[in-house]
PDB file of N, CA and C in Angstrom:
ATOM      1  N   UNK A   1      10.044  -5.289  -4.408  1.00  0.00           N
ATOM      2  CA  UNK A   1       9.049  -5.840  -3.501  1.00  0.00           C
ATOM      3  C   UNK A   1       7.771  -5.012  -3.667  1.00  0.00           C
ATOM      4  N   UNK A   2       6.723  -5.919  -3.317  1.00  0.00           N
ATOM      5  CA  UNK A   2       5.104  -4.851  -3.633  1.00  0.00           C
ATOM      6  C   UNK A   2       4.564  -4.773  -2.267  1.00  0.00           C
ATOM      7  N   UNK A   3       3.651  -4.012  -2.323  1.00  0.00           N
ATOM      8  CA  UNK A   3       2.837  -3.548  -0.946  1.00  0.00           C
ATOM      9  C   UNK A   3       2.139  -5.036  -0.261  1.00  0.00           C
ATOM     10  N   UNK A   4       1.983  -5.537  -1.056  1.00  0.00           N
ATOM     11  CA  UNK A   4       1.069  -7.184  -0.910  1.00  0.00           C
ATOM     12  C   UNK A   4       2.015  -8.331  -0.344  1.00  0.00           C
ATOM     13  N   UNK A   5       2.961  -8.174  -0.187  1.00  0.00           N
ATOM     14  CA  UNK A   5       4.216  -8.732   0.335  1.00  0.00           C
ATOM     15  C   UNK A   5       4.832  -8.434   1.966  1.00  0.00           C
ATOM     16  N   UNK A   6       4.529  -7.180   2.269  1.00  0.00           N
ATOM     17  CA  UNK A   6       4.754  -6.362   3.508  1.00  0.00           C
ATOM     18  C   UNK A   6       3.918  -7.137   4.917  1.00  0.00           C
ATOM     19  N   UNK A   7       4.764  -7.586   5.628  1.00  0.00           N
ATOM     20  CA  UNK A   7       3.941  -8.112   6.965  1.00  0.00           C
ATOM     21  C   UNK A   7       3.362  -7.131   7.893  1.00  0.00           C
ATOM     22  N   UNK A   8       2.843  -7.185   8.501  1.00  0.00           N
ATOM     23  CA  UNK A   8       2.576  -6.426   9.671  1.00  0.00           C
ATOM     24  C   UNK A   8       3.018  -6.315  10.334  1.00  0.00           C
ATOM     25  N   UNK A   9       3.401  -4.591  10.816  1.00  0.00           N
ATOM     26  CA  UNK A   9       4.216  -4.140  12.011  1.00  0.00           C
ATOM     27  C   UNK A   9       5.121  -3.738  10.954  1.00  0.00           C
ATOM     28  N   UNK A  10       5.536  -3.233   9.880  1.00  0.00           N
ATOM     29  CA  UNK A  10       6.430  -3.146   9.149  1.00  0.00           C
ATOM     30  C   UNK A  10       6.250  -1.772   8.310  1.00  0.00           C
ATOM     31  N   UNK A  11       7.404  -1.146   8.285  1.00  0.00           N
ATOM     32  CA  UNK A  11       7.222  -0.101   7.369  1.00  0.00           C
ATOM     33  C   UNK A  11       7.960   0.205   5.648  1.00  0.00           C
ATOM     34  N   UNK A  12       7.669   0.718   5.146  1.00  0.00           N
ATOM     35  CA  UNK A  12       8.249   0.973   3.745  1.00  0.00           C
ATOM     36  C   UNK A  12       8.119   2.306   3.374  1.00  0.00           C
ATOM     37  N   UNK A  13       8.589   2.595   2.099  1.00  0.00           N
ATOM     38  CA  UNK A  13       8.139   4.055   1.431  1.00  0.00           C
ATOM     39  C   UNK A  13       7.858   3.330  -0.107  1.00  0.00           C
ATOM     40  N   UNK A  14       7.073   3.980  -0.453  1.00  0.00           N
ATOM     41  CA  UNK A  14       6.470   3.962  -1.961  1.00  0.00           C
ATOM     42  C   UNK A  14       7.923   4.333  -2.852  1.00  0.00           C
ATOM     43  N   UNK A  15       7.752   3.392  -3.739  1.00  0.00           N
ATOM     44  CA  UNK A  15       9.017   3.318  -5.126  1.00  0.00           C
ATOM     45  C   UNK A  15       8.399   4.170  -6.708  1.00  0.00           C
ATOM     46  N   UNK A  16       7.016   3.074  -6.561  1.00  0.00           N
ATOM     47  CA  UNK A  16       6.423   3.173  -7.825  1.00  0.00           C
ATOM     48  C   UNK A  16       5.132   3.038  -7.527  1.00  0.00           C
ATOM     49  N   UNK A  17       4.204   3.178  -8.361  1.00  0.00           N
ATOM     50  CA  UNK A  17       2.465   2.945  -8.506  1.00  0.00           C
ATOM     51  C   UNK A  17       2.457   2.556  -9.995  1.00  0.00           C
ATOM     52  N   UNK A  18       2.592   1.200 -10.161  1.00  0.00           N
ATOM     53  CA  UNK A  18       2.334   0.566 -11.402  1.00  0.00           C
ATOM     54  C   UNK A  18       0.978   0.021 -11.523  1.00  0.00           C
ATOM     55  N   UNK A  19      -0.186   0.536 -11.230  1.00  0.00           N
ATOM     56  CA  UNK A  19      -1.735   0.389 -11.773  1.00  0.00           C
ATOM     57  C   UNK A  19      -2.231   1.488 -12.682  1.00  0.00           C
ATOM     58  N   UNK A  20      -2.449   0.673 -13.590  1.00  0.00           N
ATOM     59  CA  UNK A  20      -3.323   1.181 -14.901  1.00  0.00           C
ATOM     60  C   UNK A  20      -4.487   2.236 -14.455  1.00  0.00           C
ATOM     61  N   UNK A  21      -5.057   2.944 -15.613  1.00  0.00           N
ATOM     62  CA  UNK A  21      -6.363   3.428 -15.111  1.00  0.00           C
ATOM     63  C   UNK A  21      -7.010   4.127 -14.157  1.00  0.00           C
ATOM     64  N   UNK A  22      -8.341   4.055 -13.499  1.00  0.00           N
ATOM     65  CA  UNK A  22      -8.870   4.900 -12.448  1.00  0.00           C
ATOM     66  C   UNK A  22      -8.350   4.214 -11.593  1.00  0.00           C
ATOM     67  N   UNK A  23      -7.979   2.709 -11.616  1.00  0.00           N
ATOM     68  CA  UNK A  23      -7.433   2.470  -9.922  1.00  0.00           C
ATOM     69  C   UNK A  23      -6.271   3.102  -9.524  1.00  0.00           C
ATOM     70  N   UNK A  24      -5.046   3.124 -10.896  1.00  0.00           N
ATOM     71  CA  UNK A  24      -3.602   3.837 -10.903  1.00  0.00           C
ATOM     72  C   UNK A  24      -4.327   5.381 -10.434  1.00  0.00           C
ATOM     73  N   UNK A  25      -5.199   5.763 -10.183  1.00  0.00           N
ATOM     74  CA  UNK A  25      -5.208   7.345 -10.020  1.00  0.00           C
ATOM     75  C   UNK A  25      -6.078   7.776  -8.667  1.00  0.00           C
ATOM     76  N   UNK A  26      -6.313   6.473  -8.489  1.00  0.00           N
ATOM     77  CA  UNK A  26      -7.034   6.653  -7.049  1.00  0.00           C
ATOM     78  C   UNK A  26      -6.639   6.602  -6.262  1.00  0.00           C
ATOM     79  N   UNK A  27      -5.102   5.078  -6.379  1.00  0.00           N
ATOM     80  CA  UNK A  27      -4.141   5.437  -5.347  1.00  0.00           C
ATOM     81  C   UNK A  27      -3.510   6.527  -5.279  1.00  0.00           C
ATOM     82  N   UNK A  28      -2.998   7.504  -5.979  1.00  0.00           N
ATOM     83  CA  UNK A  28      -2.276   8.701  -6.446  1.00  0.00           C
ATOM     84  C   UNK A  28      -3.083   9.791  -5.385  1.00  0.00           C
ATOM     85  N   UNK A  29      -4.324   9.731  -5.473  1.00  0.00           N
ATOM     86  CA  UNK A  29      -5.104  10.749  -4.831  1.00  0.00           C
ATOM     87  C   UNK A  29      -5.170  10.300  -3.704  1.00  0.00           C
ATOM     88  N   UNK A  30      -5.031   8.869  -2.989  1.00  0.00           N
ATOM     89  CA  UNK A  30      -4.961   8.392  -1.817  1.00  0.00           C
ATOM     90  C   UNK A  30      -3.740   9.343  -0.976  1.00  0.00           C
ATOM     91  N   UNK A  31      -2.520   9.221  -1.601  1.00  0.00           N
ATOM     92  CA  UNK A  31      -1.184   9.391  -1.034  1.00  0.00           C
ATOM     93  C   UNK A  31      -0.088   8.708  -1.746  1.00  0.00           C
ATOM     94  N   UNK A  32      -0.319   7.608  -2.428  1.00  0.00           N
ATOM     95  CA  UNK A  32       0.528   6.337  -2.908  1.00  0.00           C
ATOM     96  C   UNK A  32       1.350   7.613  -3.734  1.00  0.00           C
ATOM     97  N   UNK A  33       2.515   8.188  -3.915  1.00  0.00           N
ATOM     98  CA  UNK A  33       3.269   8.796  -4.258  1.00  0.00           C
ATOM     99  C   UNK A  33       4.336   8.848  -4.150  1.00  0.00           C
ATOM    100  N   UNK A  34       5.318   8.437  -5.019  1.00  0.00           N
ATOM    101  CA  UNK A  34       6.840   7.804  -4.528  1.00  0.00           C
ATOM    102  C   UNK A  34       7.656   8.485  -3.251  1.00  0.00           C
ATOM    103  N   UNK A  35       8.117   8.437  -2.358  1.00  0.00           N
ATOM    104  CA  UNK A  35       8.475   8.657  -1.537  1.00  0.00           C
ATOM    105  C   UNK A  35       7.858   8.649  -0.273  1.00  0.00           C
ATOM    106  N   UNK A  36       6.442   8.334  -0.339  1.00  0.00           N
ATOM    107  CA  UNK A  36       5.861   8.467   1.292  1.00  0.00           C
ATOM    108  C   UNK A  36       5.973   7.088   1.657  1.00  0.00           C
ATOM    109  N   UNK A  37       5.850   7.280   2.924  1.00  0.00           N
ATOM    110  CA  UNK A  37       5.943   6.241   4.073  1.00  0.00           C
ATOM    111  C   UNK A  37       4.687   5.956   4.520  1.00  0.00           C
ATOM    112  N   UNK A  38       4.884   4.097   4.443  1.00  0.00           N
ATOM    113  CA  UNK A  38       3.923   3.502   4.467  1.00  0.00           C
ATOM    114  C   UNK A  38       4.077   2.787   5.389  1.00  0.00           C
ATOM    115  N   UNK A  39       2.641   2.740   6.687  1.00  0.00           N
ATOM    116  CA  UNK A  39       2.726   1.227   7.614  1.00  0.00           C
ATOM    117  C   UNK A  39       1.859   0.791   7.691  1.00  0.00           C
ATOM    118  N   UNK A  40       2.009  -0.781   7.835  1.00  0.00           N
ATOM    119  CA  UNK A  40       1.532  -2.088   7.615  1.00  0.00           C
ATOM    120  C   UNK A  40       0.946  -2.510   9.034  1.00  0.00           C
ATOM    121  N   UNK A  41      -0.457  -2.033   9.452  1.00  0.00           N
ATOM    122  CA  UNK A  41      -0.866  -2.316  10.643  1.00  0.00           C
ATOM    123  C   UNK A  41      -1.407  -3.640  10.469  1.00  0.00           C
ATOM    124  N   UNK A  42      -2.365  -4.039  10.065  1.00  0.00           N
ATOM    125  CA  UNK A  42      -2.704  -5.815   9.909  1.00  0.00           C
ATOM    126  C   UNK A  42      -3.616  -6.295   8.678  1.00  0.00           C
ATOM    127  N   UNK A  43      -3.284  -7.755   8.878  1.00  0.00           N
ATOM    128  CA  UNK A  43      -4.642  -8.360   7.564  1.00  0.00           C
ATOM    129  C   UNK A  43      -5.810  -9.297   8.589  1.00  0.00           C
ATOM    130  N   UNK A  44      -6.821  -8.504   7.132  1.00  0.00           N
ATOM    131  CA  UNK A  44      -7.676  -9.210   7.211  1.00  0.00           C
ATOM    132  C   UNK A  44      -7.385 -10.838   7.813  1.00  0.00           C
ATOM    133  N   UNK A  45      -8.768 -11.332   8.456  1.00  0.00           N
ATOM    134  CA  UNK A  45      -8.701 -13.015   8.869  1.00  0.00           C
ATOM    135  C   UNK A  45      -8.931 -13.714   7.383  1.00  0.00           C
ATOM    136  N   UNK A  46      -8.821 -13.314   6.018  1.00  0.00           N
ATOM    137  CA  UNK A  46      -8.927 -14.110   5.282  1.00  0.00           C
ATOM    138  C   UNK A  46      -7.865 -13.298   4.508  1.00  0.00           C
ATOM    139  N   UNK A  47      -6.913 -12.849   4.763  1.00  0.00           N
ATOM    140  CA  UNK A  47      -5.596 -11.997   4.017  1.00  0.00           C
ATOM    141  C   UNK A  47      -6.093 -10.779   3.193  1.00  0.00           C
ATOM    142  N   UNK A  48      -7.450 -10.614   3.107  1.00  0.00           N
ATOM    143  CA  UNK A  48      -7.747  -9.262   2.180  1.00  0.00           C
ATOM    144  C   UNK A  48      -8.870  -8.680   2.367  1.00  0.00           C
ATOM    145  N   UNK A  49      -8.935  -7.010   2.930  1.00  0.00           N
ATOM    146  CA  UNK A  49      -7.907  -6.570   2.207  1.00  0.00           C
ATOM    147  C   UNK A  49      -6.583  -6.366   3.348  1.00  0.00           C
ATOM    148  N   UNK A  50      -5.835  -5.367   3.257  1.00  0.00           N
ATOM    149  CA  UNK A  50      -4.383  -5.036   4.166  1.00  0.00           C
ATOM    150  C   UNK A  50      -5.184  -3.920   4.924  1.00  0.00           C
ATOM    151  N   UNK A  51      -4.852  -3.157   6.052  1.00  0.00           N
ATOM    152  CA  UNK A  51      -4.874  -2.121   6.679  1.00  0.00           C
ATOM    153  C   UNK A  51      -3.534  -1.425   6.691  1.00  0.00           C
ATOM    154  N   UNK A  52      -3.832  -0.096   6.191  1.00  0.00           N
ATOM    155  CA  UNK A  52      -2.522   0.601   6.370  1.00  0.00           C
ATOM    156  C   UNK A  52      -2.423   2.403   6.693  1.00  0.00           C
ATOM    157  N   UNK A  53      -1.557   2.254   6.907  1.00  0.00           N
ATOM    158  CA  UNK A  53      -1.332   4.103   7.549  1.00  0.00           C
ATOM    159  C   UNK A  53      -0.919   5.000   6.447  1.00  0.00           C
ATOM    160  N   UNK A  54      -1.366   6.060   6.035  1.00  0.00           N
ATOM    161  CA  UNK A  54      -0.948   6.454   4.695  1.00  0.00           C
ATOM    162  C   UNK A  54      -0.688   7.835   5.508  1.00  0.00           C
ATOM    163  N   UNK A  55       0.327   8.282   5.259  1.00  0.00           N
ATOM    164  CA  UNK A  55      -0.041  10.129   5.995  1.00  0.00           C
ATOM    165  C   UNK A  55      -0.906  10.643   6.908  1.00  0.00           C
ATOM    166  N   UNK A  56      -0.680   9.317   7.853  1.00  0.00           N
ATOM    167  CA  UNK A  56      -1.989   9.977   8.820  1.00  0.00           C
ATOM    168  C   UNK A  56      -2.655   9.329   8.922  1.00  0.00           C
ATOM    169  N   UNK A  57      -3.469   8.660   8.107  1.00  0.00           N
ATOM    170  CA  UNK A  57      -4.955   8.023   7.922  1.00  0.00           C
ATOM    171  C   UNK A  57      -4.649   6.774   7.670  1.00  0.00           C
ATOM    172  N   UNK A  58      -5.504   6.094   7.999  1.00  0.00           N
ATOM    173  CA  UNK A  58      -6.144   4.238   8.035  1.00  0.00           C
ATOM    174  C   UNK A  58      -6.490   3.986   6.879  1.00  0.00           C
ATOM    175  N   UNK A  59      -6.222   3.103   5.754  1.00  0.00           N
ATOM    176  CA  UNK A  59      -6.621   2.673   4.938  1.00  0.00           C
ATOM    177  C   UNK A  59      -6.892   1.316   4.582  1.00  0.00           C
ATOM    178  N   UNK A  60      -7.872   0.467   4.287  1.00  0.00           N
ATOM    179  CA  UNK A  60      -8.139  -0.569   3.596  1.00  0.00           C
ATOM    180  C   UNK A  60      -7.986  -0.936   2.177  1.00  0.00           C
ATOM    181  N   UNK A  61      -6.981  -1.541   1.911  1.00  0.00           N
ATOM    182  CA  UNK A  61      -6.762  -1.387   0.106  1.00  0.00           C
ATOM    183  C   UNK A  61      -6.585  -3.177   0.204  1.00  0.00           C
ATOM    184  N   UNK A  62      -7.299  -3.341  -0.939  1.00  0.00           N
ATOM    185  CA  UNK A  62      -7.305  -4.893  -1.544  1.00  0.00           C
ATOM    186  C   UNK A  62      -5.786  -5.221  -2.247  1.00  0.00           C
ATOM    187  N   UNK A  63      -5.422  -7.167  -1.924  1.00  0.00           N
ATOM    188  CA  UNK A  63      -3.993  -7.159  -2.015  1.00  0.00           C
ATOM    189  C   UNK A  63      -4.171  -7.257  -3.598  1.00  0.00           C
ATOM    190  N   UNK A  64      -5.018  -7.396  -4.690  1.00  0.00           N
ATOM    191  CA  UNK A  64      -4.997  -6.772  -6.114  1.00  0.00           C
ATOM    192  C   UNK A  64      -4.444  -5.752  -6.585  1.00  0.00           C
ATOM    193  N   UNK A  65      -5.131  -4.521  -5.498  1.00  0.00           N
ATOM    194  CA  UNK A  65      -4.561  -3.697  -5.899  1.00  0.00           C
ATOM    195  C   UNK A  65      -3.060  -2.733  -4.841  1.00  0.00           C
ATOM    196  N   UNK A  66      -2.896  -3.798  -3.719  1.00  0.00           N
ATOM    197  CA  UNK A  66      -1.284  -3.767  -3.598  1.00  0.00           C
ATOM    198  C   UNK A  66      -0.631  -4.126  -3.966  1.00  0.00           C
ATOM    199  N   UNK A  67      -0.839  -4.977  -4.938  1.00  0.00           N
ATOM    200  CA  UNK A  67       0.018  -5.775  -5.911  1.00  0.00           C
ATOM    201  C   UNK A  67       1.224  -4.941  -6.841  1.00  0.00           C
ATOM    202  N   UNK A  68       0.009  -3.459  -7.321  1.00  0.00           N
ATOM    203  CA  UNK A  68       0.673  -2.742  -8.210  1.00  0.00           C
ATOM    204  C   UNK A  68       1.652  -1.234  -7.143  1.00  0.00           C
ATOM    205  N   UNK A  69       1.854  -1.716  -6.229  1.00  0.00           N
ATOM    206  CA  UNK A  69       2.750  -0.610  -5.516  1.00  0.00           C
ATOM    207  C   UNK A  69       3.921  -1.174  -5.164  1.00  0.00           C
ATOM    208  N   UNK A  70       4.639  -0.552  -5.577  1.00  0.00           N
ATOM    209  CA  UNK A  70       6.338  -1.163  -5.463  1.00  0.00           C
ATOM    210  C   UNK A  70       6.648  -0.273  -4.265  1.00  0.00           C
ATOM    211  N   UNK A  71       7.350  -1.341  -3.058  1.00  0.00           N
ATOM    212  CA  UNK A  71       8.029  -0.546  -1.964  1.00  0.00           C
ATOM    213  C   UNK A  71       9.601  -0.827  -2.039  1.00  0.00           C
ATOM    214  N   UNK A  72      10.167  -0.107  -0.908  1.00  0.00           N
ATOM    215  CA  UNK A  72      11.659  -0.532  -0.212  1.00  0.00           C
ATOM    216  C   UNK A  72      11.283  -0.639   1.290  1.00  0.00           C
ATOM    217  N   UNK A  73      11.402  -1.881   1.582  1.00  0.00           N
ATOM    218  CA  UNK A  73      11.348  -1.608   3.206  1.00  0.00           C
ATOM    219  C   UNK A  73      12.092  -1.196   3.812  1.00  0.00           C
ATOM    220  N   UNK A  74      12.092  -0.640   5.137  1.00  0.00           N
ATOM    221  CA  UNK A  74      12.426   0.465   5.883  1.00  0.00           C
ATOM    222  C   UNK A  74      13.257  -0.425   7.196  1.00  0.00           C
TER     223      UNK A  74
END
C-alpha cells in the first residue's frame, strides 16, 4: 500500500521510499525513513496535496509524490 491510498484519521509506518532523485532525498530529509510513524490528518478539497504528521510536525506532500512511499497500516 502507498501513502496516497491512506484515509484520514489513519495511521501507518513507512516500509519503503521508492522516489528517484532530489525528490527521493527530500523525503529522506523530511523523516520518510523506514520505520517511522505516519498520520493522515486530512485532504485537500480537491484531494491534493495530503496533510500529515511526520515526527512531530505538519506536513503537506503532493499525492505524486505519496505515491512513491510504501506503508503498512497500523
Amino acid at each position: 500500500m502507498t501513502l496516497d491510498e491512506m484515509k484520514p484519521g489513519n495511521e501507518c509506518r513507512v516500509v519503503k521510499v521508492d522516489v528517484e532523485g532530489v525528490a527521493g532525498q527530500r523525503l529522506l530529509d523530511m523523516g520518510f525513513i523506514p520505520g517511522t510513524l505516519i498520520s493522515i490528518i486530512r485532504n485537500a478539497p480537491l484531494m491534493d496535496p495530503i496533510d500529515i504528521r511526520v515526527k512531530g510536525y505538519m506536513l503537506a506532500l503532493r499525492r505524486s509524490e505519496a505515491r512513491g512511499v510504501e506503508v503498512t497500516p497500523l
